[in-house]
N, C-alpha and C. Protein backbone atom coordinates (compact mmCIF):
# COMPACT_ATOMS: atom_id res chain seq x y z
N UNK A 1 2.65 -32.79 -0.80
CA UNK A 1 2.07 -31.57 -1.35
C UNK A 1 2.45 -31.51 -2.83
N UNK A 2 1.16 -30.87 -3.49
CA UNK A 2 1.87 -30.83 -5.36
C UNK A 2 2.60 -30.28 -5.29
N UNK A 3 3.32 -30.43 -6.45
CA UNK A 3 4.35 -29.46 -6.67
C UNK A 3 4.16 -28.01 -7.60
N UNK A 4 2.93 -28.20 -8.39
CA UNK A 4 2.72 -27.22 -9.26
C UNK A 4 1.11 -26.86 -9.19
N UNK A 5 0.41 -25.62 -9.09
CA UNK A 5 -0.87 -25.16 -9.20
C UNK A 5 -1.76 -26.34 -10.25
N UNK A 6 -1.40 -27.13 -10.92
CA UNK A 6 -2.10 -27.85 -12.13
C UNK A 6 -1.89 -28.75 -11.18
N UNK A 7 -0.96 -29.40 -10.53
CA UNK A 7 -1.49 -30.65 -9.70
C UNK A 7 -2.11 -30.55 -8.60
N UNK A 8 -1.88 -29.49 -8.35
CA UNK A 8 -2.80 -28.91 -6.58
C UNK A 8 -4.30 -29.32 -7.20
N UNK A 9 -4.72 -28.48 -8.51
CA UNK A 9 -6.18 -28.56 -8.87
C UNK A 9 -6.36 -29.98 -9.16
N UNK A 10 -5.26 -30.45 -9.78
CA UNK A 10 -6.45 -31.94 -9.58
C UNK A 10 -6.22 -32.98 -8.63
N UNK A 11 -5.80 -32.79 -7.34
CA UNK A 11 -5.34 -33.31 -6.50
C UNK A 11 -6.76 -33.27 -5.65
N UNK A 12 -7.19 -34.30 -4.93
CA UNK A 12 -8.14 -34.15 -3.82
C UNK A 12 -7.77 -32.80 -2.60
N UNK A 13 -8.55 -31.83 -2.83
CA UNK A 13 -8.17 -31.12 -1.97
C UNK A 13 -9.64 -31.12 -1.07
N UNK A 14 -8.75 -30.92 0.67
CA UNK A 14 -9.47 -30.88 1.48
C UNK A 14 -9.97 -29.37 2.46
N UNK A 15 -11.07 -29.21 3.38
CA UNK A 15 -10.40 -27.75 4.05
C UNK A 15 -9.58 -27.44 4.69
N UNK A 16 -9.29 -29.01 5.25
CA UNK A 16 -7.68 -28.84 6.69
C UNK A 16 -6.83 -28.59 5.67
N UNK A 17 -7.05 -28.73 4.77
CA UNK A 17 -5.48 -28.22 3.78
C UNK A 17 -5.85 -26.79 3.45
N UNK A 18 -6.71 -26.14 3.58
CA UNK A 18 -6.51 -24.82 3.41
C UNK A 18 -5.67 -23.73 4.96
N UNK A 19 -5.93 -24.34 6.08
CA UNK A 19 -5.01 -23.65 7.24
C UNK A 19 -3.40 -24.16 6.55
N UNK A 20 -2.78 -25.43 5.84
CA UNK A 20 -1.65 -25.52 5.73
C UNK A 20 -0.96 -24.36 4.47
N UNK A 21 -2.13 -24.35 3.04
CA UNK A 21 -2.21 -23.86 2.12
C UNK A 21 -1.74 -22.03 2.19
N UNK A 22 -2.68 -21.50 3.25
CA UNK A 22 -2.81 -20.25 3.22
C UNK A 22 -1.21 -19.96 4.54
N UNK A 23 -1.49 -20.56 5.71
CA UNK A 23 -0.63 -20.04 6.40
C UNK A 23 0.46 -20.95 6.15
N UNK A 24 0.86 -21.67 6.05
CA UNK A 24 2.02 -22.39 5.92
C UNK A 24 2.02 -23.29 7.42
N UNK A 25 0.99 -23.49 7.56
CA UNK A 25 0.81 -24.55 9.19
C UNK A 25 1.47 -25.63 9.12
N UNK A 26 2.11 -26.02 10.10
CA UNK A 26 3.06 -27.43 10.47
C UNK A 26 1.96 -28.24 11.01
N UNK A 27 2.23 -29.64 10.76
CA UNK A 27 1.43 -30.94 11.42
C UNK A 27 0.91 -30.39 12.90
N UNK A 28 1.60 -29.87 14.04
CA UNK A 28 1.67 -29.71 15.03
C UNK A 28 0.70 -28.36 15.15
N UNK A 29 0.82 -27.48 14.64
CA UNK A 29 -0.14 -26.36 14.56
C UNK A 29 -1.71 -26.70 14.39
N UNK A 30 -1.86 -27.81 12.75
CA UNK A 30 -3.03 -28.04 12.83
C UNK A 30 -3.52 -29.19 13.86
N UNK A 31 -2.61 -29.80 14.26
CA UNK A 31 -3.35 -30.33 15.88
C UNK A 31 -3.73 -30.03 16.96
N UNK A 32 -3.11 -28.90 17.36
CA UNK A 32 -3.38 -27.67 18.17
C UNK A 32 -5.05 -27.10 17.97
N UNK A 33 -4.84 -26.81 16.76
CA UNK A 33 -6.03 -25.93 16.12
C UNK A 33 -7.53 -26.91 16.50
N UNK A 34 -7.28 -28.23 16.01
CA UNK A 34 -8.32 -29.02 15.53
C UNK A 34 -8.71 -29.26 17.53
N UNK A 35 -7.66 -29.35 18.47
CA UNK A 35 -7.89 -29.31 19.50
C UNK A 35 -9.10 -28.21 20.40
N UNK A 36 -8.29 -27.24 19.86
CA UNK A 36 -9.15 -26.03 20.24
C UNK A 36 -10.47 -25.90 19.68
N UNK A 37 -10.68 -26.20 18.24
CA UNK A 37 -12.36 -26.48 17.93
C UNK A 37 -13.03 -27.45 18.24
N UNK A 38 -12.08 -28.50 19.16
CA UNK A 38 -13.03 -29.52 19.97
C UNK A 38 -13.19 -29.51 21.36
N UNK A 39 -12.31 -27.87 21.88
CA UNK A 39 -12.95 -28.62 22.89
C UNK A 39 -13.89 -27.31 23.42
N UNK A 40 -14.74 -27.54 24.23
CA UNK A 40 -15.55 -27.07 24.34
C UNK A 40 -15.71 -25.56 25.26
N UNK A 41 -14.78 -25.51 25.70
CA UNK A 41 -14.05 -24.32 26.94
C UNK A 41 -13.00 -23.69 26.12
N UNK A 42 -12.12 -22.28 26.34
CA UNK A 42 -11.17 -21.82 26.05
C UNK A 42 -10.02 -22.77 26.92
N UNK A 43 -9.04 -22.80 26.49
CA UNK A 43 -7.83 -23.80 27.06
C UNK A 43 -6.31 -23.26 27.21
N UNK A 44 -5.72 -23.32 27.78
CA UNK A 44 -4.50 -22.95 28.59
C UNK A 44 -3.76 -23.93 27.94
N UNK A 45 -2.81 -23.33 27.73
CA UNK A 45 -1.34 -23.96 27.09
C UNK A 45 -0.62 -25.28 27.94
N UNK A 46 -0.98 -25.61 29.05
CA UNK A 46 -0.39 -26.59 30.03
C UNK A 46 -1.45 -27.40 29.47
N UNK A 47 -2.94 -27.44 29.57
CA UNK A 47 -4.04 -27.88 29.11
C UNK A 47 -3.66 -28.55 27.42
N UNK A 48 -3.11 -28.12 26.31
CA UNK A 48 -3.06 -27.99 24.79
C UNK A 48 -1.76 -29.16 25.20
N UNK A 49 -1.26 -28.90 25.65
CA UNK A 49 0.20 -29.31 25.60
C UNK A 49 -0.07 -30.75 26.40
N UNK A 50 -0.64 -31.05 27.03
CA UNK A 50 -1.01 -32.30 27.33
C UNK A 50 -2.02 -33.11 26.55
N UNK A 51 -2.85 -32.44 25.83
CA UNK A 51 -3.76 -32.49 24.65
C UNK A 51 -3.07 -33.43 23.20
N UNK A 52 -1.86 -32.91 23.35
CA UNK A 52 -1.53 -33.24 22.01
C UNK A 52 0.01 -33.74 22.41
N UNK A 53 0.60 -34.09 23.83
CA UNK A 53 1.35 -34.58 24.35
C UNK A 53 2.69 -34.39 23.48
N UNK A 54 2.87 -33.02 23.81
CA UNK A 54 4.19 -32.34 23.83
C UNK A 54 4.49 -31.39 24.80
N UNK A 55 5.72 -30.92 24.62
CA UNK A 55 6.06 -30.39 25.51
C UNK A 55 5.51 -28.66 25.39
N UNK A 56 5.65 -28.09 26.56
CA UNK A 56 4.90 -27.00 27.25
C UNK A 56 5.66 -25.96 25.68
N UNK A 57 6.57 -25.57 25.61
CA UNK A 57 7.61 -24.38 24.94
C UNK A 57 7.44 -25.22 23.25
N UNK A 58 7.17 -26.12 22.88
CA UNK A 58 6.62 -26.45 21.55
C UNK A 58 5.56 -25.85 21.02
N UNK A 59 4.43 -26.20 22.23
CA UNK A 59 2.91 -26.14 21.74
C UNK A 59 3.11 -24.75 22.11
N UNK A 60 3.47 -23.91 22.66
CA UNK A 60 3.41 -22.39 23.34
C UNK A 60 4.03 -22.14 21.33
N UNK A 61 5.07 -22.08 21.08
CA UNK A 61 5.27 -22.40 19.23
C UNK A 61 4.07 -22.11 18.79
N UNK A 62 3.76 -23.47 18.69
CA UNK A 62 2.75 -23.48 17.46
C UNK A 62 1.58 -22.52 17.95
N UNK A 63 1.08 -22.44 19.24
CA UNK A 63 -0.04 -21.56 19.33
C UNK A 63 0.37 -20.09 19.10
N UNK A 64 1.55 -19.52 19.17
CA UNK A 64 2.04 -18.11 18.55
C UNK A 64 1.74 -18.30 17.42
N UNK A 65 1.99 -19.33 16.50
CA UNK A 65 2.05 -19.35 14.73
C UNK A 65 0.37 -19.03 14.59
N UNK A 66 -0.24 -19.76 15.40
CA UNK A 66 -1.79 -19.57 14.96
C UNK A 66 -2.75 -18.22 15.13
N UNK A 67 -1.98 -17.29 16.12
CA UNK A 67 -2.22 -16.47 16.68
C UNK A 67 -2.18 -15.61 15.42
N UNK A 68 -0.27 -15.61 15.06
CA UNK A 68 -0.33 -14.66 13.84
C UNK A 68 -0.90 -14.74 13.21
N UNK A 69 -1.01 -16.02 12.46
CA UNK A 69 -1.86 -16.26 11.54
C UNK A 69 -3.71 -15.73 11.57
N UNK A 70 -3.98 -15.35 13.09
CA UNK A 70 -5.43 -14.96 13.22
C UNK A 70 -6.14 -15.87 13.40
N UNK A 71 -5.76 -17.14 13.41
CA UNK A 71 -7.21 -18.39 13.61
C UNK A 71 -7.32 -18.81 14.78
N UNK A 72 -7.11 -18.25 15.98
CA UNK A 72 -7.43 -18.39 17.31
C UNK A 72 -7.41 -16.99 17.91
N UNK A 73 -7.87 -16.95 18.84
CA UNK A 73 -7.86 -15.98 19.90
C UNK A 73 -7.23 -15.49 21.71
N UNK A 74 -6.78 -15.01 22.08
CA UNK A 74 -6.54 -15.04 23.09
C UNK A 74 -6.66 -14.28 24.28
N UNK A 75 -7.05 -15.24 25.42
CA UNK A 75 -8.09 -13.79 26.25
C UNK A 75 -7.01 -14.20 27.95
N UNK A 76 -6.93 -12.98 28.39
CA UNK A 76 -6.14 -13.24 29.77
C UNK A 76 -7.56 -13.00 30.85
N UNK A 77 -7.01 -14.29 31.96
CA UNK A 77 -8.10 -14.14 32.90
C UNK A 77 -7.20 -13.46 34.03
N UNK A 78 -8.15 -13.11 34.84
CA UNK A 78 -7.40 -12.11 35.89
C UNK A 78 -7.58 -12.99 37.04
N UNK A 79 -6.50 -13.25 38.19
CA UNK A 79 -6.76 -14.20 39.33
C UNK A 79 -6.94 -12.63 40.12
N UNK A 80 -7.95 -13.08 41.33
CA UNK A 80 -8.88 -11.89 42.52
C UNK A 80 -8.01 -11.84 43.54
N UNK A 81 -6.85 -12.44 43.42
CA UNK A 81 -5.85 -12.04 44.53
C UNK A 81 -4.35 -11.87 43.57
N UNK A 82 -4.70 -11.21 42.09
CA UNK A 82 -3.56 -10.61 41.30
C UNK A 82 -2.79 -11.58 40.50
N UNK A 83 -2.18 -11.47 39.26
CA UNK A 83 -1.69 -12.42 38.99
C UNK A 83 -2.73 -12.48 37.45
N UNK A 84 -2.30 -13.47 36.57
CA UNK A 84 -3.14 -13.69 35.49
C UNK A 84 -2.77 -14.61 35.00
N UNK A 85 -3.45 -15.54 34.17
CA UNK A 85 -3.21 -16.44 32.64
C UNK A 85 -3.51 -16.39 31.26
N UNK A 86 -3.55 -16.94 30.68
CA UNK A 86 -4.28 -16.57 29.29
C UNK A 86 -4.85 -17.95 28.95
N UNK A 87 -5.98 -17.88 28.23
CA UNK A 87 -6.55 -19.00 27.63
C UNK A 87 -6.81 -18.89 25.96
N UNK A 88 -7.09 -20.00 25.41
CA UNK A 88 -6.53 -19.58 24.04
C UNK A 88 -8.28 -20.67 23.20
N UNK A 89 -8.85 -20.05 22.24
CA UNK A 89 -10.32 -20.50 21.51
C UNK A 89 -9.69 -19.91 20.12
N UNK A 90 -11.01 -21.02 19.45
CA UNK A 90 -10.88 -20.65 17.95
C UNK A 90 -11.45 -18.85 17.76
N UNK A 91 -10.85 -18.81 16.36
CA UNK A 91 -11.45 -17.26 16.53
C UNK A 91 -12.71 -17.66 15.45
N UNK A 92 -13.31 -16.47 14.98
CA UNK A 92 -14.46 -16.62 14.61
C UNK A 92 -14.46 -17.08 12.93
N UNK A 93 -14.93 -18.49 12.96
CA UNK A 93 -14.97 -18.69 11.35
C UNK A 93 -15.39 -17.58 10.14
N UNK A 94 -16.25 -17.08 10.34
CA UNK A 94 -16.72 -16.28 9.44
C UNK A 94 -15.20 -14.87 9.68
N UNK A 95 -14.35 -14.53 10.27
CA UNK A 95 -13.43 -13.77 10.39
C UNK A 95 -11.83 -14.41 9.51
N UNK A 96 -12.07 -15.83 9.94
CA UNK A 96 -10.65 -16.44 9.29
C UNK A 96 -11.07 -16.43 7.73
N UNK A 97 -12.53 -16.91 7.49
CA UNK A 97 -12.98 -16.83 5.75
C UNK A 97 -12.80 -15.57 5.84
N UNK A 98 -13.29 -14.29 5.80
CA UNK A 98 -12.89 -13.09 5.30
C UNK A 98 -11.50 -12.99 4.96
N UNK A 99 -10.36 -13.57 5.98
CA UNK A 99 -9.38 -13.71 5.70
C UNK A 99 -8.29 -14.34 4.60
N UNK A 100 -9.07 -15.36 4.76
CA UNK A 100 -8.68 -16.28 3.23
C UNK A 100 -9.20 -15.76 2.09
N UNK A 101 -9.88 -15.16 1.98
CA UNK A 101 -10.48 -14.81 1.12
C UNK A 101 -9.93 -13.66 0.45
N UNK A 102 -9.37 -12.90 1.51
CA UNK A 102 -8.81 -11.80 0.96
C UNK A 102 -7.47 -12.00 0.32
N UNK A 103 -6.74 -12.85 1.52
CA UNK A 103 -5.02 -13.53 1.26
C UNK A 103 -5.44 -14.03 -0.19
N UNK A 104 -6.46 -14.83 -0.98
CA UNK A 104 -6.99 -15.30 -2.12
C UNK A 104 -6.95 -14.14 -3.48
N UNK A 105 -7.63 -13.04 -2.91
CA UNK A 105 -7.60 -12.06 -3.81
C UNK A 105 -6.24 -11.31 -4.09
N UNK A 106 -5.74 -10.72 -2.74
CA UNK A 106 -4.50 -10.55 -3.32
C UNK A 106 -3.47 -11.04 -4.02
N UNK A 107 -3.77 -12.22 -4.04
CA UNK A 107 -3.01 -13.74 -4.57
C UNK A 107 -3.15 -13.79 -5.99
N UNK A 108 -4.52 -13.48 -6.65
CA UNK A 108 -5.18 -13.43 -7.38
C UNK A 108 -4.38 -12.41 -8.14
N UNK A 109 -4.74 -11.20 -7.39
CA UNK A 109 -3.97 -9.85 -8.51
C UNK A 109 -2.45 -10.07 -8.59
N UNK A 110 -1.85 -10.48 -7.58
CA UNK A 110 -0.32 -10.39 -7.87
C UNK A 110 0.25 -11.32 -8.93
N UNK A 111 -0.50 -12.51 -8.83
CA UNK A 111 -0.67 -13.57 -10.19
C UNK A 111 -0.59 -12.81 -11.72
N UNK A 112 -2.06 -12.15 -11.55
CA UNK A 112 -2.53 -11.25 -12.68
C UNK A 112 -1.28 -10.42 -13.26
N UNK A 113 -0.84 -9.79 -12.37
CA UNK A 113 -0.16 -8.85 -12.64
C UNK A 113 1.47 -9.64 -13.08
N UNK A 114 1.86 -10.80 -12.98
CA UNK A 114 2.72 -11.32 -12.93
C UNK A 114 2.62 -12.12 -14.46
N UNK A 115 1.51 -13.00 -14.68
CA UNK A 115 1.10 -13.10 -15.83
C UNK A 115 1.01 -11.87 -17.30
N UNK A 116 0.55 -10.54 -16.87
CA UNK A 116 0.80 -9.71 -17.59
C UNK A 116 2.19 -9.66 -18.02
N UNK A 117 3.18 -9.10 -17.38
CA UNK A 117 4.28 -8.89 -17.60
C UNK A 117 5.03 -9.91 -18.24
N UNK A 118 4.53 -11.71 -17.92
CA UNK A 118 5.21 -12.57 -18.85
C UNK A 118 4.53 -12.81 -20.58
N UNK A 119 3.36 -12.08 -20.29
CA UNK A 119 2.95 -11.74 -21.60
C UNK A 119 3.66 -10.18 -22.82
N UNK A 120 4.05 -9.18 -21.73
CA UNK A 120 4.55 -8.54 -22.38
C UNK A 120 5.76 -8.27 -22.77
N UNK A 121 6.41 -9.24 -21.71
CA UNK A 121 8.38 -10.08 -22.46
C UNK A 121 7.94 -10.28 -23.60
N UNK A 122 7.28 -11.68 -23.31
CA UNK A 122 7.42 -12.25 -24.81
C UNK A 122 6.43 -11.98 -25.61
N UNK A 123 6.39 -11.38 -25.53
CA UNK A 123 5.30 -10.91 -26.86
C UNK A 123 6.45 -9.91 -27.90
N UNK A 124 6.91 -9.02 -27.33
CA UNK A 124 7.58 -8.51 -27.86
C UNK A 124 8.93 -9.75 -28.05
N UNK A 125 9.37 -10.56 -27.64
CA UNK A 125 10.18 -11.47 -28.55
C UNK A 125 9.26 -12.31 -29.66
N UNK A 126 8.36 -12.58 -29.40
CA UNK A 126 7.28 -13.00 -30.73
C UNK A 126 7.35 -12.76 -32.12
N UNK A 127 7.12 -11.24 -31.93
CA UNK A 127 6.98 -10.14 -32.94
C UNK A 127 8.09 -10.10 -33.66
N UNK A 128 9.55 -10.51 -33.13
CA UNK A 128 10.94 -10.77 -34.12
C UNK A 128 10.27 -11.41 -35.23
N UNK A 129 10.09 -10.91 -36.56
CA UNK A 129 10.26 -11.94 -37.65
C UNK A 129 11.56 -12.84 -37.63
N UNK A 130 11.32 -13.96 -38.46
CA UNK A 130 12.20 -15.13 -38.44
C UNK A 130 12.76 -15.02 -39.81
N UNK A 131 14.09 -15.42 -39.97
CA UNK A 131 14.34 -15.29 -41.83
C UNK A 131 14.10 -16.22 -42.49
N UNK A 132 13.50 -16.34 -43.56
CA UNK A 132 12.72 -17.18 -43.96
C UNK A 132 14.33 -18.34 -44.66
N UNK A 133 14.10 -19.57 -44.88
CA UNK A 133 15.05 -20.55 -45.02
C UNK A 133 14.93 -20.43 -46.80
N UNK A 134 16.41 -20.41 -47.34
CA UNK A 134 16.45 -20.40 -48.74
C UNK A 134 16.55 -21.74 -49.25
């Protein structure tokens, strides 16, 4: 990963690097993820976890991280003689872009606003005249 916003921009950037970028996703998260947009059914954590051949209380991990993060979803099915599970799908692209988008803007102003203030340090050290050399 760059180390500085000037090498990020001229660095090949991709979109799987925007789930690492915005949420701070581990290798293991975005395999999870990329799982769940392939497969074609909602999927159960015993299901994921054999998917990406780790263990059950890892991938149960990373699918909480994704959860917070908002880029999946999770729906409990009800068994007809009591009892339940949960199954876990991508959430809705056009919902995670609103999201980034926004995490972007606020990003944006707190920058702004951060940039201001290093303009108005030094500006006022600027303005020191210097004594001129005899």
């Amino acid at each position: 990963m760059p180390n500085s916003l000037a090498e990020m921009l001229r660095s090949d950037m991709e979109c799987e690097g925007l789930l690492e970028c915005f949420h701070g996703l581990k290798e293991l998260d975005k395999r999870c993820f990329q799982q769940l947009v392939d497969a074609e059914t909602a999927v159960t954590i015993d299901e994921l976890a054999e998917q990406v051949d780790r263990e059950r209380s890892t991938v149960y991990r990373a699918v909480q991280r994704l959860l917070d993060a908002g880029l999946i979803d999770k729906e409990q099915i009800n068994y007809d003689q009591g009892g339940y599970y949960h199954v876990y799908k991508p959430a809705d692209p056009e919902v995670i872009r609103e999201d980034m988008q926004r995490l972007l803007n606020d990003w944006y102003a707190e920058i702004g606003q951060l940039i201001q203030e290093f303009e108005d340090k030094y500006s006022d050290a600027a303005d020191v005249s210097v004594p001129a050399e005899s």
